[in-house]
Protein backbone atom coordinates (compact mmCIF):
# COMPACT_ATOMS: atom_id res chain seq x y z
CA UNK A 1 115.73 153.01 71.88
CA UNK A 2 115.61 152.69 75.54
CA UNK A 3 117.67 149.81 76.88
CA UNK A 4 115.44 146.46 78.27
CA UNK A 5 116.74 145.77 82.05
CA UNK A 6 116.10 142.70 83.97
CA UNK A 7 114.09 142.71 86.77
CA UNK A 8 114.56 141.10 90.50
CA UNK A 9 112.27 139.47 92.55
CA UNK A 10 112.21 141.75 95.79
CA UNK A 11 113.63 139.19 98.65
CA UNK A 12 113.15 139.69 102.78
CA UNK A 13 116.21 140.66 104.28
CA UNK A 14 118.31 137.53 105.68
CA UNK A 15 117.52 136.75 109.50
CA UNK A 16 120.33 135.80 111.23
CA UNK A 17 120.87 134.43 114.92
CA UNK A 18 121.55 137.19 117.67
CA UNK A 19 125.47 137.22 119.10
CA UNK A 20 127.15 136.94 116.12
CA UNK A 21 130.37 137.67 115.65
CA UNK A 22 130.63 140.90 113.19
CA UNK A 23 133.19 138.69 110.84
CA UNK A 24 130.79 135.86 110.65
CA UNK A 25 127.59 137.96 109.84
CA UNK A 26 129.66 139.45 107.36
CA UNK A 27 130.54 135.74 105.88
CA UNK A 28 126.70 134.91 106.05
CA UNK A 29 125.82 137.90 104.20
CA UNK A 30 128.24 137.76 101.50
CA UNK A 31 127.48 133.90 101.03
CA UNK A 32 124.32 133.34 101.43
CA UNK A 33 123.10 132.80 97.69
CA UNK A 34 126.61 131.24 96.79
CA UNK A 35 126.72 127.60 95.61
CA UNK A 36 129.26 125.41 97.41
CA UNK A 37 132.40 125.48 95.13
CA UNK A 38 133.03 122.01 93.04
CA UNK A 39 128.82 122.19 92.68
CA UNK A 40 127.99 121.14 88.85
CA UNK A 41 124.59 123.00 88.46
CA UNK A 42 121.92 121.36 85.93
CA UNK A 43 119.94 123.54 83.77
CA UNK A 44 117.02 122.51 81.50
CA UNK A 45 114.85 124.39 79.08
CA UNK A 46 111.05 124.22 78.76
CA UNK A 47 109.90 122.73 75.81
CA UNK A 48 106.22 122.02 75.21
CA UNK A 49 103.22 124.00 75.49
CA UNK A 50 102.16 122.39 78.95
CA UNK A 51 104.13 124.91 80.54
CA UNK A 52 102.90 128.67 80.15
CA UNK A 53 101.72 131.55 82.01
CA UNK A 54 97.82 132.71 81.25
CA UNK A 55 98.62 136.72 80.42
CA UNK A 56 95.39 139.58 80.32
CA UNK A 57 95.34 140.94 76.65
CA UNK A 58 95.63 144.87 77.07
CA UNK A 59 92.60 146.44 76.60
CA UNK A 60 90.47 143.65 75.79
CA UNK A 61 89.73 142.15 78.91
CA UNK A 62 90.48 138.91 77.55
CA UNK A 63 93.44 136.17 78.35
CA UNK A 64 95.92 134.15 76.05
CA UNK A 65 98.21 131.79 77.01
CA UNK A 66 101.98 132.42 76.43
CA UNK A 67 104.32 129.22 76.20
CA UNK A 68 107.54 129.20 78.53
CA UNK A 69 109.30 126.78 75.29
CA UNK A 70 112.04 128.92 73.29
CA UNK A 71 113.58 128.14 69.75
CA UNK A 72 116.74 125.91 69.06
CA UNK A 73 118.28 129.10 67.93
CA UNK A 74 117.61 130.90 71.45
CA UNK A 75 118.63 127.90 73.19
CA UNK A 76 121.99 127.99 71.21
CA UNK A 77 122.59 131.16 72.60
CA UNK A 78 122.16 130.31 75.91
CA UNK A 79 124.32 127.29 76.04
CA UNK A 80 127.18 129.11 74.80
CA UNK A 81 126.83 131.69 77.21
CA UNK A 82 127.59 129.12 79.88
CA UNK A 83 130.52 127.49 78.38
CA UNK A 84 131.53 130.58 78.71
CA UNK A 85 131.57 131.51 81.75
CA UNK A 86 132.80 127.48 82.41
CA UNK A 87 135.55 128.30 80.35
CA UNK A 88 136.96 130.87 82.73
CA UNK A 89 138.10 128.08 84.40
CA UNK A 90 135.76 128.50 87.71
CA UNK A 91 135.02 125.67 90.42
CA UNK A 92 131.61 125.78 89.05
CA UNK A 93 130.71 123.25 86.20
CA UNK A 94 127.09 123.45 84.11
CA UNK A 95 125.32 120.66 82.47
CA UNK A 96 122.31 120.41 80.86
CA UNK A 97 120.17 117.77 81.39
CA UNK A 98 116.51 115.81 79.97
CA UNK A 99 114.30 116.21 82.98
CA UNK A 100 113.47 118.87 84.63
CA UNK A 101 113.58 117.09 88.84
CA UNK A 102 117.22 117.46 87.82
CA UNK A 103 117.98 120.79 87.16
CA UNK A 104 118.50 123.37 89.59
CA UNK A 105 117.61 125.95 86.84
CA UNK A 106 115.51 126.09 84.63
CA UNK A 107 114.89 127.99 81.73
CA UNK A 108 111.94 129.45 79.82
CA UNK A 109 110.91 132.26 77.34
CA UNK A 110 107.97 133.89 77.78
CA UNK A 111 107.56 136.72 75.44
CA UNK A 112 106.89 139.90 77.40
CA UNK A 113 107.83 138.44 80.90
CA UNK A 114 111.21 140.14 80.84
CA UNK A 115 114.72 138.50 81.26
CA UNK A 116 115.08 137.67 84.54
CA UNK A 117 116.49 135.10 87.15
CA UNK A 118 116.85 133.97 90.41
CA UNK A 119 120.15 134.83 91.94
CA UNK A 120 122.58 131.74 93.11
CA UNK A 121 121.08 129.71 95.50
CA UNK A 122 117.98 131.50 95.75
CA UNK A 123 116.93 129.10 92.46
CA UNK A 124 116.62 126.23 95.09
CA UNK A 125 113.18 127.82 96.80
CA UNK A 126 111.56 127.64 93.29
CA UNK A 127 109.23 124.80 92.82
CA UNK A 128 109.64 122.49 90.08
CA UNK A 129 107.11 124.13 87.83
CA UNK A 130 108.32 127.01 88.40
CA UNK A 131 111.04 128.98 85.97
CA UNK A 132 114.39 129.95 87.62
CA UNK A 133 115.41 131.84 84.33
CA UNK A 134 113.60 133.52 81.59
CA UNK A 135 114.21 135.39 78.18
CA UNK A 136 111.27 137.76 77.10
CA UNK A 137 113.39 139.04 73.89
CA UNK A 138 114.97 137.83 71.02
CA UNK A 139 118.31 136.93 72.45
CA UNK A 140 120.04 136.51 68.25
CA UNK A 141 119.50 139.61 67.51
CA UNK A 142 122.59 142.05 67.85
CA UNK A 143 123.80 143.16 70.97
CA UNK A 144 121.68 140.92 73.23
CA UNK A 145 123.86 137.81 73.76
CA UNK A 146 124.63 139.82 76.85
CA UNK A 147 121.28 139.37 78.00
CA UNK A 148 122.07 135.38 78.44
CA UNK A 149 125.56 136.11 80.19
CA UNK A 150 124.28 138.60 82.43
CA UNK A 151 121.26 135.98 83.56
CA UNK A 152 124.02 133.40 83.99
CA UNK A 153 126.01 136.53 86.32
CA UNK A 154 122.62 136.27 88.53
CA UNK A 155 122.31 132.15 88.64
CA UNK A 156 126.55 132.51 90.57
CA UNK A 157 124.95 134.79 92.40
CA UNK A 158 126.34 138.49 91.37
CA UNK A 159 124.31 141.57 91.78
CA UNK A 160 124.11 144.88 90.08
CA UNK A 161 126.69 146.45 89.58
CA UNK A 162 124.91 149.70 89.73
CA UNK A 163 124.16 148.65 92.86
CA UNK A 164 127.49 148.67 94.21
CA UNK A 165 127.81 150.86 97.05
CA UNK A 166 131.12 151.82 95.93
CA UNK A 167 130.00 153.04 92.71
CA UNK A 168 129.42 156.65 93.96
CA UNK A 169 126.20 157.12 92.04
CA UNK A 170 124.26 160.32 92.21
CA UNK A 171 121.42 159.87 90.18
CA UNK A 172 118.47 162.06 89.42
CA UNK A 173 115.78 160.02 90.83
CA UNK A 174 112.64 161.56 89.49
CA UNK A 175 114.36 160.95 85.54
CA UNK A 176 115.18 157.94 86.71
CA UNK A 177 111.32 156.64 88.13
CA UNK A 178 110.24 158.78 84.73
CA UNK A 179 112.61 156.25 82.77
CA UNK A 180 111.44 153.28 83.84
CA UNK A 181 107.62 154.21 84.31
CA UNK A 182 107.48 154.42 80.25
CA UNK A 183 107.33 151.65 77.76
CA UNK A 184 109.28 149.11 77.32
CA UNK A 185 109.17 148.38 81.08
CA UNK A 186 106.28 150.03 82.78
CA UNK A 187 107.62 149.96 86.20
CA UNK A 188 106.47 150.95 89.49
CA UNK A 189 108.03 153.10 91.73
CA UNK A 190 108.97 150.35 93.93
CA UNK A 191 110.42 147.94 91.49
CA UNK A 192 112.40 150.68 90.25
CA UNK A 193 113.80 151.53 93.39
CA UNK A 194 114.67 148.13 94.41
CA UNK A 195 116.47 147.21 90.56
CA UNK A 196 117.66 150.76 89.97
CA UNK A 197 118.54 152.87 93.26
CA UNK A 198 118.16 150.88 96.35
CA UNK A 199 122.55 150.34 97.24
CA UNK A 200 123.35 147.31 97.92
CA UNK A 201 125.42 146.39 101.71
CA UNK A 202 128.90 146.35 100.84
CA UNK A 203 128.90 142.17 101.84
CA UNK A 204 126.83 141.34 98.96
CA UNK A 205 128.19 143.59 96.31
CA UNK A 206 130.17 141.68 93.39
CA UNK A 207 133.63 143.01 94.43
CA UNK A 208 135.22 145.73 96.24
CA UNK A 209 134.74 148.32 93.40
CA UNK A 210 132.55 149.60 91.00
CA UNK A 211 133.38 148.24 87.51
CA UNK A 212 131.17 150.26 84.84
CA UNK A 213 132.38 147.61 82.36
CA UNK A 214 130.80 144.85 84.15
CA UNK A 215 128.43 142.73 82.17
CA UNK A 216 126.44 142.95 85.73
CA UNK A 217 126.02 146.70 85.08
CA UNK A 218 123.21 147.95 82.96
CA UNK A 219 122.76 151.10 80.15
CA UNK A 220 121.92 154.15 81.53
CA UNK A 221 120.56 156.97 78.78
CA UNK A 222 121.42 160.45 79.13
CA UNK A 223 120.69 162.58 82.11
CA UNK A 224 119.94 159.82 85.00
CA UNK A 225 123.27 159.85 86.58
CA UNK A 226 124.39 163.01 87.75
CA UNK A 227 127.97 161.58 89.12
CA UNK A 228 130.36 160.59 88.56
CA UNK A 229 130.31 163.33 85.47
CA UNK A 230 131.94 161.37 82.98
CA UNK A 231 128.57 159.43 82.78
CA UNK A 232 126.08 162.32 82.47
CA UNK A 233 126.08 161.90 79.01
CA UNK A 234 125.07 158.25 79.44
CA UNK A 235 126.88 154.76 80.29
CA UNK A 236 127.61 152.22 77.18
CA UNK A 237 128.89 149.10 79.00
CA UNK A 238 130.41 146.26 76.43
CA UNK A 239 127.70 143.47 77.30
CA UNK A 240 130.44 141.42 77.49
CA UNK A 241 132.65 139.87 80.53
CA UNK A 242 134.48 142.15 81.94
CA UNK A 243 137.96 141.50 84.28
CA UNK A 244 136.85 142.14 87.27
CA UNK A 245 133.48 140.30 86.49
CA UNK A 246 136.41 137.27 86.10
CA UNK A 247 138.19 138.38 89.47
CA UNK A 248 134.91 138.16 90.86
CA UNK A 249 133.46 135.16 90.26
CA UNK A 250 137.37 133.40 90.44
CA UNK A 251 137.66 134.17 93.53
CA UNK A 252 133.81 132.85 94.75
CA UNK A 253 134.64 129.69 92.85
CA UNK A 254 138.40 129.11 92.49
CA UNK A 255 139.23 127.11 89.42
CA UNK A 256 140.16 123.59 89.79
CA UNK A 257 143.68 123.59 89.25
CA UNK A 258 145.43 127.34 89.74
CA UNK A 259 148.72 127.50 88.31
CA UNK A 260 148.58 124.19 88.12
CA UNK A 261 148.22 123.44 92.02
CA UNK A 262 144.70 121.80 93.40
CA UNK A 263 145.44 123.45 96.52
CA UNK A 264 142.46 126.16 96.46
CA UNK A 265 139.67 123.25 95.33
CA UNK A 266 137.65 121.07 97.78
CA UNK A 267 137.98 117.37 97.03
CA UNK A 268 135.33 116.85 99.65
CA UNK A 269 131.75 118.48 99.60
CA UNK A 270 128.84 116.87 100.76
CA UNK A 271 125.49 118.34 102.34
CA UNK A 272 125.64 118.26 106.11
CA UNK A 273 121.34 117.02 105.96
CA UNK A 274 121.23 118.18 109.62
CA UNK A 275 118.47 119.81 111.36
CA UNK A 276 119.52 122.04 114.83
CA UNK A 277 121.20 120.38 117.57
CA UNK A 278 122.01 116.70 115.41
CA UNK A 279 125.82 115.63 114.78
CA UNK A 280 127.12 114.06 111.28
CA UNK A 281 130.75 112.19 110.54
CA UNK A 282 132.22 112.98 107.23
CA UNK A 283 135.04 110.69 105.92
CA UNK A 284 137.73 111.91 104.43
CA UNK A 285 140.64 111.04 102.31
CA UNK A 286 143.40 112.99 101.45
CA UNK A 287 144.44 113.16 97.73
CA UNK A 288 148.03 114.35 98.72
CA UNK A 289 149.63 115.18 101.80
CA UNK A 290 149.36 118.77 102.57
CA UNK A 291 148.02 121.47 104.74
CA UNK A 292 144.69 121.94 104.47
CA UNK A 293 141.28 124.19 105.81
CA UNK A 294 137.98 122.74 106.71
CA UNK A 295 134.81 123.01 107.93
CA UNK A 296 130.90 124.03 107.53
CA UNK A 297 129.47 126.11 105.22
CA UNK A 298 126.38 127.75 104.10
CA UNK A 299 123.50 128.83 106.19
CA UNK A 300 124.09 127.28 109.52
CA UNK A 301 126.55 127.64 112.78
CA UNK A 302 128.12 124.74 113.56
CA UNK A 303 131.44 123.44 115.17
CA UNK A 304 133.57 121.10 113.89
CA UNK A 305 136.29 118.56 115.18
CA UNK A 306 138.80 116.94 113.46
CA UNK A 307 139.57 113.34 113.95
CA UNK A 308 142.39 110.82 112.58
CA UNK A 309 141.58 107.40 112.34
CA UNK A 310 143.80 105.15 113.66
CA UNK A 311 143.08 100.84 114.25
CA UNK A 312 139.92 101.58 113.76
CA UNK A 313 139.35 104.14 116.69
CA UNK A 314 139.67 108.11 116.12
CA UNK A 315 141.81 110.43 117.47
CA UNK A 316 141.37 114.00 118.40
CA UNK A 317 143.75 116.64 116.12
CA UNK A 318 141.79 119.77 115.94
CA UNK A 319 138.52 122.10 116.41
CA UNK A 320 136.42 122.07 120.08
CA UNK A 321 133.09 121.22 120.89
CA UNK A 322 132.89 121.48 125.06
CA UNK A 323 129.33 122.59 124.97
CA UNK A 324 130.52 126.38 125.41
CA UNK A 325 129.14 129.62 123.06
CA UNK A 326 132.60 129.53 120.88
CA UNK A 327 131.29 128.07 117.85
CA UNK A 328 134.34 127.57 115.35
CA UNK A 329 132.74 126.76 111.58
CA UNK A 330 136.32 126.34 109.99
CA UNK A 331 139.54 124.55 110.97
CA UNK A 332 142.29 126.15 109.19
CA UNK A 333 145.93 124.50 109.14
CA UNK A 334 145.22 120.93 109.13
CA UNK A 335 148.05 118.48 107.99
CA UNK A 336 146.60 115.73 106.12
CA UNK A 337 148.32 112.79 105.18
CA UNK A 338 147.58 110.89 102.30
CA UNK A 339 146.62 107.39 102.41
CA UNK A 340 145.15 108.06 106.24
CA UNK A 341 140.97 108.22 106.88
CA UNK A 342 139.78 110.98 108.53
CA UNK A 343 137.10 111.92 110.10
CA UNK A 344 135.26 115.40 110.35
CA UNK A 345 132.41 115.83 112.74
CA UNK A 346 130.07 117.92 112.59
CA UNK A 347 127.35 119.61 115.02
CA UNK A 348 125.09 122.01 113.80
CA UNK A 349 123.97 124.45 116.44
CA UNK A 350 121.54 126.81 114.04
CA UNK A 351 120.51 127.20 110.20
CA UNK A 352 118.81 129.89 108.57
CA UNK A 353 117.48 130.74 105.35
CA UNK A 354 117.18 127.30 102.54
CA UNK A 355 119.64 125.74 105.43
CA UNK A 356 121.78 124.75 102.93
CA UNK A 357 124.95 124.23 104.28
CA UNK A 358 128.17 121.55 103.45
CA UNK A 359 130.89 120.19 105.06
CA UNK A 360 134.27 120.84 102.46
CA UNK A 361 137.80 120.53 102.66
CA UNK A 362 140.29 121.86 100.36
């Protein structure tokens, strides 16, 4: 039977400011759809017939309504798929909640829509109607609890991994349109280009190598891939997580306590809620005394300063803002006492894309 793939909403290319710094474009790329680590993302699931998508009937020119409201047993399936990718131990918690204004995903299963989602931040530019996640097939039956972890993959914001452009790929591109043109998917040449073939830059691709065992990497049937040879005869990946999918998404979102030490987690993330040119104070107070790194991120440049307060007044330890063109997001070796306020100030200079963008420390 020929495998069921997922399918991406084709997205502009990112726009970023002109002068940037090849490191920080880089940064922007790579980050973009990331969530700020320590986020706790809501998900709900549609459940009543208000919400559905009016579908043509093939061949009869006629309509029917489909509901977006799945089955306990479906919904089972996909709660368990994100305790576990919670339980990897990632800076990323999920919770499911009753209403729908609070859920930055949300979830629906619309038989013959596909199994699709957003990917990481991307879900916050969906209206609140709108699905962020959907399951068009039976996700008990055997083999497809992958289909709910791999969804899950796109919501941190991972990729394909036959995407990668360190996967080496040769396919055979007419098979491969051929493939995908044919039931169960029916898709254009386009669509199958951008899901399929298109590579991906090397900033936004899940990790540094290709990992064929990635649960971010999809079935390929016999005679598509032409190299490497080893997968002429076809690729089988487990559906399950793989290590490096762990590597991966551990480093994005490092766990809360590593070894035992909170040094790699931010115990302060807030939204900056600036617009271009406007200037934001951010308290903050140290859990221990350490050395620590701070600053802004998300889609923005900013500069920050560092301040210590002392009877009442602050005092200047670190970053710049003299008016100049240096524009320093992140202040990195910061001693931080604990028991002292401090004070991080922030001036955003630009924002693109959402504009999402927080001020952390960690």
């Amino acid at each position: 039977m020929t495998a069921r793939y997922c399918s991406l909403a084709q997205a502009p290319a990112p726009a970023f400011a002109p002068g940037l710094a090849a490191e920080r474009l880089s940064a922007l790329a790579g980050g973009r759809r990331r969530w700020v680590n320590g986020t706790v993302l809501h998900y709900w699931f549609f459940d009543g017939d208000t919400d559905a998508s009016v579908i043509p009937v093939p061949g009869r020119g006629m309509t029917r309504r489909v509901s977006w409201a799945g089955a306990e047993e479906q919904r089972e399936v996909v709660r368990s798929c994100f305790r576990e990718w919670q339980d990897l131990g990632i800076g990323i918690a999920f919770a499911e909640v009753d209403d729908r204004s609070e859920a930055e995903l949300r979830i629906g299963f619309q038989a013959g829509d596909g199994s699709w989602s957003t990917v990481g931040r991307d879900a916050l530019l969906a209206g609140r109607q709108e699905r962020t996640m959907n399951f068009g097939w039976d996700l008990t039956a055997p083999g497809e609890r992958g289909t709910a972890l791999h969804q899950i993959g796109h919501a941190l914001g991972m990729l394909h991994e036959h995407q990668s452009p360190f996967a080496g790929i040769h396919w055979d591109d007419e098979a491969v349109h051929a493939e995908l043109a044919g039931p169960p998917h029916h898709w254009s040449r386009e669509r199958t280009h951008y899901n399929i073939l298109r590579k991906l830059d090397p900033d936004e691709a899940n990790g540094s190598f290709w990992d064929p065992q990635s649960i971010m990497e999809f079935p390929f049937a016999p005679g598509l891939i032409l190299e490497p040879e080893q997968y002429r005869g076809g690729l089988n990946p487990p559906g399950t997580l793989s290590a490096a999918d762990k590597e991966s998404v551990l480093r994005w979102y490092p766990p809360a306590h590593p070894l035992g030490s909170p040094a790699l987690v931010p115990f302060r993330s807030a939204p900056l809620g600036l617009g271009p040119g406007e200037q934001a104070d951010f308290v903050i107070d140290p859990p221990e005394t350490r050395t620590y790194t701070l600053g802004a991120f998300g889609d923005c440049d900013a500069v920050v300063v560092l301040f210590e307060e002392r009877d009442g007044r602050p005092r200047y330890l670190a970053g710049r803002d003299d008016g100049g063109t240096e524009r320093n997001a992140t202040i990195g070796g910061a001693r931080l006492v604990k028991g002292r306020r401090y004070v991080v100030r922030v001036r955003l200079y630009s924002a693109w894309g959402s504009g999402e963008a927080a001020v952390m420390c960690w």
